[in-house]
PDB file of N, CA and C in Angstrom:
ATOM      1  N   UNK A   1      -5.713  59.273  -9.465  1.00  0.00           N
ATOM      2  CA  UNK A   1      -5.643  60.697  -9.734  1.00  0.00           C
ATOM      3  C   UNK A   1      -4.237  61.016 -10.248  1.00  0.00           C
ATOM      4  N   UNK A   2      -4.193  61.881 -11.691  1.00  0.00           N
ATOM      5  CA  UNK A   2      -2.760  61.894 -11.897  1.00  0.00           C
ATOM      6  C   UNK A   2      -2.766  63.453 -12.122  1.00  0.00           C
ATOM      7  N   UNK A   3      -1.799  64.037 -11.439  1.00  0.00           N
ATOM      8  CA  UNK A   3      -0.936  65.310 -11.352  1.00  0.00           C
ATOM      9  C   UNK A   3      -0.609  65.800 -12.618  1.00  0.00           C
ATOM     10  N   UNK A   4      -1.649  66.922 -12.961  1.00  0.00           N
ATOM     11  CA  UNK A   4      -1.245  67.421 -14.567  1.00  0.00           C
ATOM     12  C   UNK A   4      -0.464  68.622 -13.931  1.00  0.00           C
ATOM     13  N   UNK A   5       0.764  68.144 -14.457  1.00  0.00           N
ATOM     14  CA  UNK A   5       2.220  68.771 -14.397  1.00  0.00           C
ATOM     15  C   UNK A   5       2.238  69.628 -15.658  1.00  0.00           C
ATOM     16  N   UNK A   6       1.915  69.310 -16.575  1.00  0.00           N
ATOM     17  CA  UNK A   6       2.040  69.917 -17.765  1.00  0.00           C
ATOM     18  C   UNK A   6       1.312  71.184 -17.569  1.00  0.00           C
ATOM     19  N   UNK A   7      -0.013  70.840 -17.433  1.00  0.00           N
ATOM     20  CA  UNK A   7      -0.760  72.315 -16.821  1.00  0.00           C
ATOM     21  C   UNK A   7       0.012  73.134 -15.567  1.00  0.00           C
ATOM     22  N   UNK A   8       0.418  72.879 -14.316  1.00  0.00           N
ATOM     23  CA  UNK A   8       1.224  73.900 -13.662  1.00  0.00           C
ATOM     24  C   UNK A   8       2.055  73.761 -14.102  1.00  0.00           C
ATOM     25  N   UNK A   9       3.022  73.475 -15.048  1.00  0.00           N
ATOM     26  CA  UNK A   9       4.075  74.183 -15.555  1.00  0.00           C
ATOM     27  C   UNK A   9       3.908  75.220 -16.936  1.00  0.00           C
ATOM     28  N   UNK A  10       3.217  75.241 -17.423  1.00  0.00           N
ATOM     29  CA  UNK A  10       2.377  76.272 -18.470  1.00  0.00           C
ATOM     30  C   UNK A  10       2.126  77.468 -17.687  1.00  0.00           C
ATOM     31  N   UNK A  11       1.418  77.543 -16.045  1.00  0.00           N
ATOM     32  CA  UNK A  11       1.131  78.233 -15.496  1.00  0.00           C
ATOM     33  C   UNK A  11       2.485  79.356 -15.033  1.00  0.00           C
ATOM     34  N   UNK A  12       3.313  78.360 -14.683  1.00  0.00           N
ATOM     35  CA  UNK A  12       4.427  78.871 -13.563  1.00  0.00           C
ATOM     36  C   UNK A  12       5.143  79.480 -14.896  1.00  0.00           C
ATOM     37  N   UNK A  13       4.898  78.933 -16.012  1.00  0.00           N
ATOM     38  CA  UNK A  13       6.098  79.393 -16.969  1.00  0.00           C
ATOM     39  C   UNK A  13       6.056  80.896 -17.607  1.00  0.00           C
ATOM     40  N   UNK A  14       4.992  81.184 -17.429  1.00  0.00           N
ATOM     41  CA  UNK A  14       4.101  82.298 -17.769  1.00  0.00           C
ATOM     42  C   UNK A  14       3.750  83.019 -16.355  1.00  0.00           C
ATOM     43  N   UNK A  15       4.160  82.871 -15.555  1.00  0.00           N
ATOM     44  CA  UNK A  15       4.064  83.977 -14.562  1.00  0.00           C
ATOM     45  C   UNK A  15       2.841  83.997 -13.778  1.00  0.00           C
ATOM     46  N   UNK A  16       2.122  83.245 -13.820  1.00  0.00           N
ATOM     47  CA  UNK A  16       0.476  83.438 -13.514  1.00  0.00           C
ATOM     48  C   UNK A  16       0.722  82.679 -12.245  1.00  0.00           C
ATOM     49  N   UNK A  17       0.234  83.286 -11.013  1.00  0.00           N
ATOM     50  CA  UNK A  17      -0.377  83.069 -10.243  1.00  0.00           C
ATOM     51  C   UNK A  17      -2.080  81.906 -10.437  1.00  0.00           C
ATOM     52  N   UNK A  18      -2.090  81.240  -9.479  1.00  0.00           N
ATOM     53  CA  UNK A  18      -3.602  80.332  -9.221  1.00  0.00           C
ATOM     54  C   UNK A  18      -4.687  81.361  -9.577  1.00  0.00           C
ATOM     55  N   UNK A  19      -4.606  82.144  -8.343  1.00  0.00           N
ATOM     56  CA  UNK A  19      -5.613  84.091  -8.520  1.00  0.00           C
ATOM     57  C   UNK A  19      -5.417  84.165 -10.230  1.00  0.00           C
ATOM     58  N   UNK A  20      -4.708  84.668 -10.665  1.00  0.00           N
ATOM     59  CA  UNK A  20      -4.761  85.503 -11.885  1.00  0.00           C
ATOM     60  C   UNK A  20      -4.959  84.315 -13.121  1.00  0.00           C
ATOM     61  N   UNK A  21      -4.716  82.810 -12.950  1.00  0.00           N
ATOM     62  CA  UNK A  21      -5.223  81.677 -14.254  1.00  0.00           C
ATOM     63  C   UNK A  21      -6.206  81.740 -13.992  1.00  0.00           C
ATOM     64  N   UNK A  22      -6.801  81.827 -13.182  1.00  0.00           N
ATOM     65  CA  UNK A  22      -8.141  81.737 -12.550  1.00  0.00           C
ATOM     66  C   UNK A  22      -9.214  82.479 -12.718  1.00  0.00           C
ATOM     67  N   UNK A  23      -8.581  83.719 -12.794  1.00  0.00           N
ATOM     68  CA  UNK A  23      -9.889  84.408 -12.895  1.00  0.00           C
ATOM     69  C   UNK A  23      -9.747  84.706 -14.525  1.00  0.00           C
ATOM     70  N   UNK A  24      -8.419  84.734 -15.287  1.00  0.00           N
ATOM     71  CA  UNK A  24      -8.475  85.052 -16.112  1.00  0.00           C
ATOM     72  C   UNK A  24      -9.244  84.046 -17.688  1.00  0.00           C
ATOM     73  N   UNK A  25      -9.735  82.867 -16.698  1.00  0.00           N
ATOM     74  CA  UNK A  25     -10.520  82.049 -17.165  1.00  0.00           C
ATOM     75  C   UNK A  25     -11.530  81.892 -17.011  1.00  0.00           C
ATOM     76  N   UNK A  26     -12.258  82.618 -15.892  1.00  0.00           N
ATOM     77  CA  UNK A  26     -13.675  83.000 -15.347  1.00  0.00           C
ATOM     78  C   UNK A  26     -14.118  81.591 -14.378  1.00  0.00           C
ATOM     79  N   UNK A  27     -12.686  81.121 -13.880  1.00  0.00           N
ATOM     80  CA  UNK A  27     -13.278  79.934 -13.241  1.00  0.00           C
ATOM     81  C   UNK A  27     -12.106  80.004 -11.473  1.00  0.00           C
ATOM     82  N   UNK A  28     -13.271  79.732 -10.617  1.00  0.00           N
ATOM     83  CA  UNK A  28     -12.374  79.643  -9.291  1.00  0.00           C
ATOM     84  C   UNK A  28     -10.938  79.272  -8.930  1.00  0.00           C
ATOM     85  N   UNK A  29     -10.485  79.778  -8.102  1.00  0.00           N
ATOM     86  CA  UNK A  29      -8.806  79.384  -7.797  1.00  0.00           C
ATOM     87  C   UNK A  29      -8.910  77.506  -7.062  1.00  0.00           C
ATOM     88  N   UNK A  30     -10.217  77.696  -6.349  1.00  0.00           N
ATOM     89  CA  UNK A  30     -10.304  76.229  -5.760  1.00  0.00           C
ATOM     90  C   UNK A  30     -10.103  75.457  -7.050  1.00  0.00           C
ATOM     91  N   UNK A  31     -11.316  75.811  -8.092  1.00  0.00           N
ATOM     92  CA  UNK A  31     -11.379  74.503  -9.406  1.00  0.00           C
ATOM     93  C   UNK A  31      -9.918  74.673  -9.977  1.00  0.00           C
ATOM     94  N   UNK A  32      -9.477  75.602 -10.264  1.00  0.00           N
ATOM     95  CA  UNK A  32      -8.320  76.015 -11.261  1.00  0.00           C
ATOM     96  C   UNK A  32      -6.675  74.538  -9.786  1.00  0.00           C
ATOM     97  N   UNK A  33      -7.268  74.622  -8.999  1.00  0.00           N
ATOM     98  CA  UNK A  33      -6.266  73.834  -8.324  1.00  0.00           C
ATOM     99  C   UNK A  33      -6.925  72.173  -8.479  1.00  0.00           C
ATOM    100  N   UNK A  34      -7.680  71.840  -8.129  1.00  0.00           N
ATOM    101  CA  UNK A  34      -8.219  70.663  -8.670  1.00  0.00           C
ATOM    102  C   UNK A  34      -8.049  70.118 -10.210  1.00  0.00           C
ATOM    103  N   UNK A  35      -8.352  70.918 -10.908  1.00  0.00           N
ATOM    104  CA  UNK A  35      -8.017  70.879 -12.509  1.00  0.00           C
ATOM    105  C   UNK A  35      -6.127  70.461 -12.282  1.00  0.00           C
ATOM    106  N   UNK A  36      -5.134  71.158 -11.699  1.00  0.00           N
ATOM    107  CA  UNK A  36      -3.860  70.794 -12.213  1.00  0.00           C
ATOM    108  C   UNK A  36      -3.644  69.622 -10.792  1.00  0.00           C
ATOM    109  N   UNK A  37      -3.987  69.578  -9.941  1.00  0.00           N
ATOM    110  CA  UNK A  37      -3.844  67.952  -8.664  1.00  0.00           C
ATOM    111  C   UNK A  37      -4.701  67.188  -9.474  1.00  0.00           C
ATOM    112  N   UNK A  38      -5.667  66.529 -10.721  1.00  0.00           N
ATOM    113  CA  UNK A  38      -6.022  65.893 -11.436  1.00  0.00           C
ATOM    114  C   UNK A  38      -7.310  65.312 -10.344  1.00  0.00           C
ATOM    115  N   UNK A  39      -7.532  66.144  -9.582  1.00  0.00           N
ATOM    116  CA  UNK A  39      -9.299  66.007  -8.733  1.00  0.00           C
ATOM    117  C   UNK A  39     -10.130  65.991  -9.544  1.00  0.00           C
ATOM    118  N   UNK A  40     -10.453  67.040 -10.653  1.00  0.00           N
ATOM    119  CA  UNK A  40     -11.697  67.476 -11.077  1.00  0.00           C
ATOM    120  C   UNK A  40     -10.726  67.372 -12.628  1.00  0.00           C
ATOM    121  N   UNK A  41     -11.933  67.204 -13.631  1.00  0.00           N
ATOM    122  CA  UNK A  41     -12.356  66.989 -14.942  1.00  0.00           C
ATOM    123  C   UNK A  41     -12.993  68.122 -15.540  1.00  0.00           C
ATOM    124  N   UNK A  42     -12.018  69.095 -16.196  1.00  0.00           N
ATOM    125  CA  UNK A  42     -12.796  70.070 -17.180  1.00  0.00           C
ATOM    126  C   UNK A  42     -13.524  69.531 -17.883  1.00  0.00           C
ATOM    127  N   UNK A  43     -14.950  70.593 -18.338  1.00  0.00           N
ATOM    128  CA  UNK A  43     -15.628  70.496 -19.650  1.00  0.00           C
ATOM    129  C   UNK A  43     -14.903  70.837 -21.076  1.00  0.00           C
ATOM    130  N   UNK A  44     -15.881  70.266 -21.741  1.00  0.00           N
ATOM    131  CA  UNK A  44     -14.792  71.082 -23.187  1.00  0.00           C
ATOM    132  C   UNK A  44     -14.407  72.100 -23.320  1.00  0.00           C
ATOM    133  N   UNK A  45     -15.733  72.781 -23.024  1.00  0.00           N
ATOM    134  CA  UNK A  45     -15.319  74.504 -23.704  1.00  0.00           C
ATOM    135  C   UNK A  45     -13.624  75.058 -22.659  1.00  0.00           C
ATOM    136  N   UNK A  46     -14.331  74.233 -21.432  1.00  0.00           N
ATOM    137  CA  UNK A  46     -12.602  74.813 -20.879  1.00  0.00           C
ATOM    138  C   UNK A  46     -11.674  74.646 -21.020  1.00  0.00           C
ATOM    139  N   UNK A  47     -11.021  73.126 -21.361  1.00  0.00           N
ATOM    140  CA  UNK A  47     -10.288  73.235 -21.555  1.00  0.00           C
ATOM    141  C   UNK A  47      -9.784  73.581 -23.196  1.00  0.00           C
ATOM    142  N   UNK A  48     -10.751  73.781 -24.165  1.00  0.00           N
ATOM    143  CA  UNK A  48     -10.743  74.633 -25.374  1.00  0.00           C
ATOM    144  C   UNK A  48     -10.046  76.463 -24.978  1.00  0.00           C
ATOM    145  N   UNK A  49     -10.595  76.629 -23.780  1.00  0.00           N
ATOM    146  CA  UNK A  49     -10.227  77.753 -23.570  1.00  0.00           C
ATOM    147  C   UNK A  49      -8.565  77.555 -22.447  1.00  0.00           C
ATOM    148  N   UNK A  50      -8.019  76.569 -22.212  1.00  0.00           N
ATOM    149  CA  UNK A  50      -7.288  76.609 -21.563  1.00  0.00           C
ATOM    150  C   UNK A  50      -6.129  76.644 -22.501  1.00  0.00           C
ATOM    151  N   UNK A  51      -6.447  75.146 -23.348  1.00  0.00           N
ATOM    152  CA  UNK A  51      -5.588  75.566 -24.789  1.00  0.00           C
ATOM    153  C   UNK A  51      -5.366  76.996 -25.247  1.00  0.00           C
ATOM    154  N   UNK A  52      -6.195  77.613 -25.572  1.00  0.00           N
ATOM    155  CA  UNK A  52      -5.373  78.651 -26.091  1.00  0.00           C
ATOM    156  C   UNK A  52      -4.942  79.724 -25.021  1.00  0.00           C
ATOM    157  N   UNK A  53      -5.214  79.987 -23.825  1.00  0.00           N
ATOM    158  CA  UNK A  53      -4.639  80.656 -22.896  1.00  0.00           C
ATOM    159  C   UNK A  53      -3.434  80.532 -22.933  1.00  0.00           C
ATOM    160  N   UNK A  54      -3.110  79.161 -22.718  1.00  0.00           N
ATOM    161  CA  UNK A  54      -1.277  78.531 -22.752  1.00  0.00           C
ATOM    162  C   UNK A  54      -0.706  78.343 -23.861  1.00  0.00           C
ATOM    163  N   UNK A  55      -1.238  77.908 -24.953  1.00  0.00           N
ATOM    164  CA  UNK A  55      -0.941  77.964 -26.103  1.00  0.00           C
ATOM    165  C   UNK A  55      -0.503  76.239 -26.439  1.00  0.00           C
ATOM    166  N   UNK A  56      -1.401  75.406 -25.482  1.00  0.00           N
ATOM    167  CA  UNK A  56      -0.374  74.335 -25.394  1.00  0.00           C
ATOM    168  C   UNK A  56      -1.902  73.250 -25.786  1.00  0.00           C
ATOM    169  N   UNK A  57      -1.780  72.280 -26.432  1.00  0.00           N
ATOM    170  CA  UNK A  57      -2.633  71.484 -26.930  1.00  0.00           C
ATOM    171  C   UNK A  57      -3.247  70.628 -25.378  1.00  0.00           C
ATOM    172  N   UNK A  58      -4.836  70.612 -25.792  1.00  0.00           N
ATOM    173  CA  UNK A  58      -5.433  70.026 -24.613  1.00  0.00           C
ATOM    174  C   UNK A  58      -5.146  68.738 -24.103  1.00  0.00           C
ATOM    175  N   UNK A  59      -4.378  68.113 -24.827  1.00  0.00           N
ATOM    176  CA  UNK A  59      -3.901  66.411 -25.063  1.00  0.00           C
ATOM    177  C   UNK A  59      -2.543  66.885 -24.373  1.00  0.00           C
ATOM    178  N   UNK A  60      -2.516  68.040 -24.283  1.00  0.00           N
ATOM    179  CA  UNK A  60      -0.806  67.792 -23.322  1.00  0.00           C
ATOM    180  C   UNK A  60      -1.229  68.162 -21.915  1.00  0.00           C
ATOM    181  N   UNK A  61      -2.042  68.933 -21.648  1.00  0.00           N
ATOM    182  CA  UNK A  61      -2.264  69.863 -20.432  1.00  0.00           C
ATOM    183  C   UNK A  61      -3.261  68.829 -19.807  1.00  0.00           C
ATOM    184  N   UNK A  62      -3.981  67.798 -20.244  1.00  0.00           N
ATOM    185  CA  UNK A  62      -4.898  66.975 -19.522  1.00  0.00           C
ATOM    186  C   UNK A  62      -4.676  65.451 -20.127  1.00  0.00           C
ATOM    187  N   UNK A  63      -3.523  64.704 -20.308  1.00  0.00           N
ATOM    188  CA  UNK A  63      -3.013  63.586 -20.459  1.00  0.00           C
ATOM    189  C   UNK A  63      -4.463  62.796 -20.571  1.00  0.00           C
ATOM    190  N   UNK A  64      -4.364  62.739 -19.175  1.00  0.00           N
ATOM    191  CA  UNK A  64      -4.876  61.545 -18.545  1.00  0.00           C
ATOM    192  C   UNK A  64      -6.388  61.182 -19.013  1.00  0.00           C
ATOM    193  N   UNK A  65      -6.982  62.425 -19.239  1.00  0.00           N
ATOM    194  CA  UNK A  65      -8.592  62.096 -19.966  1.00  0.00           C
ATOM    195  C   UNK A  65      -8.522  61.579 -21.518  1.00  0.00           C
ATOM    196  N   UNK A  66      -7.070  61.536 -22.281  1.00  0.00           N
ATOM    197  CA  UNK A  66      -7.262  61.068 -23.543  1.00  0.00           C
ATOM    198  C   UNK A  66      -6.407  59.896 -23.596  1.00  0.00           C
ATOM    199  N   UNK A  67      -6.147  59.114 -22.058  1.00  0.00           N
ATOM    200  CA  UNK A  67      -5.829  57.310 -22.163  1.00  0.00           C
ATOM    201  C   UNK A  67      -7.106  57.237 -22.721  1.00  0.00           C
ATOM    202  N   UNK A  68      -6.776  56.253 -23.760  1.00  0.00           N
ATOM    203  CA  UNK A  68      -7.776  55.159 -23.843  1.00  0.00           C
ATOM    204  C   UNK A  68      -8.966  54.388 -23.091  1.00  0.00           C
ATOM    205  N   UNK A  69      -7.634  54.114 -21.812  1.00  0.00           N
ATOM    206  CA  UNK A  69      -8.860  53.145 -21.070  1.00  0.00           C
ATOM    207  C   UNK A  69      -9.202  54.695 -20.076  1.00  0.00           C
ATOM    208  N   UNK A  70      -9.774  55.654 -20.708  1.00  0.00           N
ATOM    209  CA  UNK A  70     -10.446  56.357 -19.560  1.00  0.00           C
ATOM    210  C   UNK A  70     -11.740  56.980 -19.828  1.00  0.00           C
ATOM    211  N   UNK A  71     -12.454  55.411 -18.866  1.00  0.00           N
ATOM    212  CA  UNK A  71     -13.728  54.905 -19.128  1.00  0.00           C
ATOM    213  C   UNK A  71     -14.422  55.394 -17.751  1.00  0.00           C
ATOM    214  N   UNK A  72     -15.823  56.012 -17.691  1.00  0.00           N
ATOM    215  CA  UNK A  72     -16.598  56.177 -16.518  1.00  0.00           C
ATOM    216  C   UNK A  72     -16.653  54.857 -15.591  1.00  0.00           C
ATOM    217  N   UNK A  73     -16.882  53.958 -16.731  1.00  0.00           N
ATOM    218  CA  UNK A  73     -17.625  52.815 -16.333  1.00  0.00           C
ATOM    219  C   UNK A  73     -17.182  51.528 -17.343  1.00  0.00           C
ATOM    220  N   UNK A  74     -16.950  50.540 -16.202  1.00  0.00           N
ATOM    221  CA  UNK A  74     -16.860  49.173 -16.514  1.00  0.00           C
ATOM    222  C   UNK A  74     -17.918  48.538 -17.103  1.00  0.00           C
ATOM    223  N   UNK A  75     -18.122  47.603 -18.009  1.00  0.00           N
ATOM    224  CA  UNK A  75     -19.456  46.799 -18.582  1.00  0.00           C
ATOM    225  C   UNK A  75     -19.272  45.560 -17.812  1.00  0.00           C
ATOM    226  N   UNK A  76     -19.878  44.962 -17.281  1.00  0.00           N
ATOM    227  CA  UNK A  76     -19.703  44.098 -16.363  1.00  0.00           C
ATOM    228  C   UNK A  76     -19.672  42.829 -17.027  1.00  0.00           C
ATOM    229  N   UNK A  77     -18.773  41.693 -17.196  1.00  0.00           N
ATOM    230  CA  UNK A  77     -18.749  40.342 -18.055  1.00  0.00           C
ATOM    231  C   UNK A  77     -17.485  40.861 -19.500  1.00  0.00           C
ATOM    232  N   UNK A  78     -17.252  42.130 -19.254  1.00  0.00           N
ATOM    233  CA  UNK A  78     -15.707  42.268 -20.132  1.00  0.00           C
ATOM    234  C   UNK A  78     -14.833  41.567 -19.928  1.00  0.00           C
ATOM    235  N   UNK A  79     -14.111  41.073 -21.111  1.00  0.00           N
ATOM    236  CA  UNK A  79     -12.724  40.203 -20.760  1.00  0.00           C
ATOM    237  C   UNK A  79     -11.778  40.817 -19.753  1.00  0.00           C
ATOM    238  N   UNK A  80     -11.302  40.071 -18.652  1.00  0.00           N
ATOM    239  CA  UNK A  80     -10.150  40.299 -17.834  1.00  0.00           C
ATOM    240  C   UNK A  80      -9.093  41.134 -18.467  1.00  0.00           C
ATOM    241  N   UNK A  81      -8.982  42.007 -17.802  1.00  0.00           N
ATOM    242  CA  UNK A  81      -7.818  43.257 -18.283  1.00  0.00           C
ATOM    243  C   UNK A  81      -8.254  44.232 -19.083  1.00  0.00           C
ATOM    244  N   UNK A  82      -9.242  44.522 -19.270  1.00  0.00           N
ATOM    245  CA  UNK A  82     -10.153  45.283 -20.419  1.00  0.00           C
ATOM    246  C   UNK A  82     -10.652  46.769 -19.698  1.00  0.00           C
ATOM    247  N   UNK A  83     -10.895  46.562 -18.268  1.00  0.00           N
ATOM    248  CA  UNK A  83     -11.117  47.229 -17.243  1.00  0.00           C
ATOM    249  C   UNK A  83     -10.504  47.889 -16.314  1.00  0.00           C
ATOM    250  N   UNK A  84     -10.118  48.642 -15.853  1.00  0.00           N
ATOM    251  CA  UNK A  84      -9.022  49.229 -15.014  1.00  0.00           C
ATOM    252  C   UNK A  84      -9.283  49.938 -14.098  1.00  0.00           C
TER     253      UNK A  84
END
């Protein structure tokens, strides 16, 4: 699980409270905290809509879903190191 920092600092930088990103996205303060502790995985449209809330490209605010190796699922008989 990796800590999208980039997203609470977009937040904090802009003044927004958890309450007020939250609703002002039509999505819970619980998810809106999971989304930046890197628990939970936005859909597109959200984070399409998160982008432009912050003004900050979705590839910065959610790193970690555009590694490469970030795969649901292993194919089982892949070369060693292919998998993670």
């Amino acid at each position: 699980m990796l800590r999208r920092n980039k997203l609470i600092q977009a937040r904090k930088s802009r003044e927004k409270t958890l309450n007020k990103a939250a609703e002002d996205n039509n999505i819970s303060t619980v998810y809106l905290r999971k989304l930046e502790s890197g628990a939970s995985k936005p859909g597109r449209d959200l984070m399409i809509r998160l982008e432009a809330y912050y003004g900050i490209s979705m590839q910065e605010l959610f790193p970690d879903i555009f590694l490469p190796h970030d795969d649901t699922e292993c194919i089982e008989g892949m070369p060693t190191g292919t998998c993670n």
